[in-house]
Protein backbone atom coordinates (compact mmCIF):
# COMPACT_ATOMS: atom_id res chain seq x y z
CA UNK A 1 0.00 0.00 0.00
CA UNK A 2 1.26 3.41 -0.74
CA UNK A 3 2.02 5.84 1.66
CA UNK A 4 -0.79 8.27 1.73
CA UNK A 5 0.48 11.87 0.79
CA UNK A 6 -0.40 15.47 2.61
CA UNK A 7 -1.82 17.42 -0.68
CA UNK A 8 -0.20 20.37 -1.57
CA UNK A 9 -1.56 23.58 -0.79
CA UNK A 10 -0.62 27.40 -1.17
CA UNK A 11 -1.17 30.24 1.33
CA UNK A 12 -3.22 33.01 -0.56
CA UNK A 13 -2.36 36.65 -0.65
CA UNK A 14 1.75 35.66 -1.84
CA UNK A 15 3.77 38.27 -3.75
CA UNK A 16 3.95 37.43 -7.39
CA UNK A 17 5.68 33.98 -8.15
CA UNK A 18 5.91 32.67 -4.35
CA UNK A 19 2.90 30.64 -4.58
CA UNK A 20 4.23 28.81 -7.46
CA UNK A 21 7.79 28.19 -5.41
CA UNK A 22 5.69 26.83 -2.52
CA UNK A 23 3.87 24.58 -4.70
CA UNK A 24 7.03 23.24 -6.19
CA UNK A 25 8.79 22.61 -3.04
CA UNK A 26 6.25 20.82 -1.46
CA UNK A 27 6.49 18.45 -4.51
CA UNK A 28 10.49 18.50 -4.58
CA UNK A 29 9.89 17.04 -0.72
CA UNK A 30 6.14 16.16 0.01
CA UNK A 31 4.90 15.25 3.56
CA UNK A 32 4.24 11.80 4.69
CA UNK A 33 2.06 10.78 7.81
CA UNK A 34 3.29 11.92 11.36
CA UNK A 35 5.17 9.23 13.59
CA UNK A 36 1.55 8.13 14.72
CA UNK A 37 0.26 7.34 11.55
CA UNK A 38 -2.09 10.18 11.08
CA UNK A 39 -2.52 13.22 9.12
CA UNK A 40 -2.40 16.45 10.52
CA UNK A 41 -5.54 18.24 10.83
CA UNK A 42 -5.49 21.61 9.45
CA UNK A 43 -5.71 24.16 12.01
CA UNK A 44 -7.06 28.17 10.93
CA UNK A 45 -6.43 30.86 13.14
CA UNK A 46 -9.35 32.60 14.37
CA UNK A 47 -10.11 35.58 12.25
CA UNK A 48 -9.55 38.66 15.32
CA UNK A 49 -11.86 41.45 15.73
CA UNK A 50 -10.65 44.60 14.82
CA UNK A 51 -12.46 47.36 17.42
CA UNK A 52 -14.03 50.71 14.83
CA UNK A 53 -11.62 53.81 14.93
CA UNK A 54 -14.63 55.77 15.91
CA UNK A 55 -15.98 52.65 18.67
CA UNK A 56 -15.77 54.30 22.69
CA UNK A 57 -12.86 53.00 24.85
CA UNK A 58 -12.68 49.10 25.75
CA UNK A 59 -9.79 50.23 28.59
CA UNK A 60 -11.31 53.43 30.36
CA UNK A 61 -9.21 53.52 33.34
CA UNK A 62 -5.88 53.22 31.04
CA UNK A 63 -4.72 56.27 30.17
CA UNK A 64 -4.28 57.64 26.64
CA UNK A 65 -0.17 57.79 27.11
CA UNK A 66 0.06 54.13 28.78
CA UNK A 67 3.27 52.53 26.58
CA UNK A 68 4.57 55.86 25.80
CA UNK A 69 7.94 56.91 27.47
CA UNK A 70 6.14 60.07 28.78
CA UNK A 71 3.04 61.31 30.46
CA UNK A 72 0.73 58.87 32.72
CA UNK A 73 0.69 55.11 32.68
CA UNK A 74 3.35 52.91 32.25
CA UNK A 75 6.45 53.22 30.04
CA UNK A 76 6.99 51.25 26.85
CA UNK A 77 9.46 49.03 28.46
CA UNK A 78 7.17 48.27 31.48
CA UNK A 79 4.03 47.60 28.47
CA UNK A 80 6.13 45.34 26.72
CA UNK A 81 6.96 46.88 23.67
CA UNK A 82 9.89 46.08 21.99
CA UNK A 83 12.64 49.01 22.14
CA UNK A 84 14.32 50.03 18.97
CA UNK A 85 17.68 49.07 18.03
CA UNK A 86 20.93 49.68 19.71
CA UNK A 87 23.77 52.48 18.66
CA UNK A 88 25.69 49.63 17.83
CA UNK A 89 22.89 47.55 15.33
CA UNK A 90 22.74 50.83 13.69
CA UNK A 91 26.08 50.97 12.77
CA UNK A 92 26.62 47.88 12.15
CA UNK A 93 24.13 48.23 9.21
CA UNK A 94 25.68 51.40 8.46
CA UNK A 95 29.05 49.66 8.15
CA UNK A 96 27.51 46.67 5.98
CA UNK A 97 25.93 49.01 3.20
CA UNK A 98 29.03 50.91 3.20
CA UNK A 99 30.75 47.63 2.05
CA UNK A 100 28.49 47.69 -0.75
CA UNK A 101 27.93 50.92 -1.64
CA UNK A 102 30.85 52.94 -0.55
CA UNK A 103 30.52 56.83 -0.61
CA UNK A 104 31.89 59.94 1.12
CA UNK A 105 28.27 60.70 2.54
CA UNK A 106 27.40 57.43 4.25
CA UNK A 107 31.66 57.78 5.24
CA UNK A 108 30.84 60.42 7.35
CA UNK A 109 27.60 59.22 9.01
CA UNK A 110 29.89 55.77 10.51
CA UNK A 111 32.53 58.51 11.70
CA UNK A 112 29.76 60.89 13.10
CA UNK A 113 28.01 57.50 14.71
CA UNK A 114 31.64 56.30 16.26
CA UNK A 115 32.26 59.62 17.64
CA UNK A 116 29.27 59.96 19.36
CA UNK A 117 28.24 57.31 20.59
């Protein structure tokens, strides 16, 4: 008996040309059965409700700063939101498209970057 095959399928909503690369490697190297013996069920995500600009408040006793690094609430770090990148991610980059693309301009950004930081 041959070994029953997951059937290919392809997200929706792809940039040009990537649905037709997913298709093809899921038939360079298709999927079998799990250890178990069974297929996978497909799982969706549940689609999430998006709240109307115009909608009142769901969080009236947070205040309108709350994540911002200023004003009432808490700060962005204590909200969880991600901080920006360091000095030194930012000139790393810099550094890296200087390698490719080497010019007097982005020279003197690094230098101005090193000397300040």
């Amino acid at each position: 008996m041959a070994e029953q095959k997951l059937p290919v399928t392809t997200a929706t909503n792809q940039q040009y040309g990537m649905r037709a690369a997913q298709r093809a490697s899921q038939q360079a190297v298709p999927m079998g059965k799990s250890p178990n013996g069974e297929l996978p069920k497909t799982v969706r995500a549940k689609p999430v409700q998006v709240t109307p600009l115009g909608a009142p408040t769901e969080r009236p006793a947070e205040p309108i700063t709350a994540g911002a690094d200023f004003g009432a609430g808490p700060n962005a770090l204590q909200a969880g939101i991600p901080m920006g990148s360091s000095s030194d991610d930012v000139l790393d980059e810099l550094r890296a498209i200087f390698t490719l693309y080497p010019n007097s301009d982005l020279a003197s950004l690094i230098d101005y970057y090193e000397r300040n930081l």
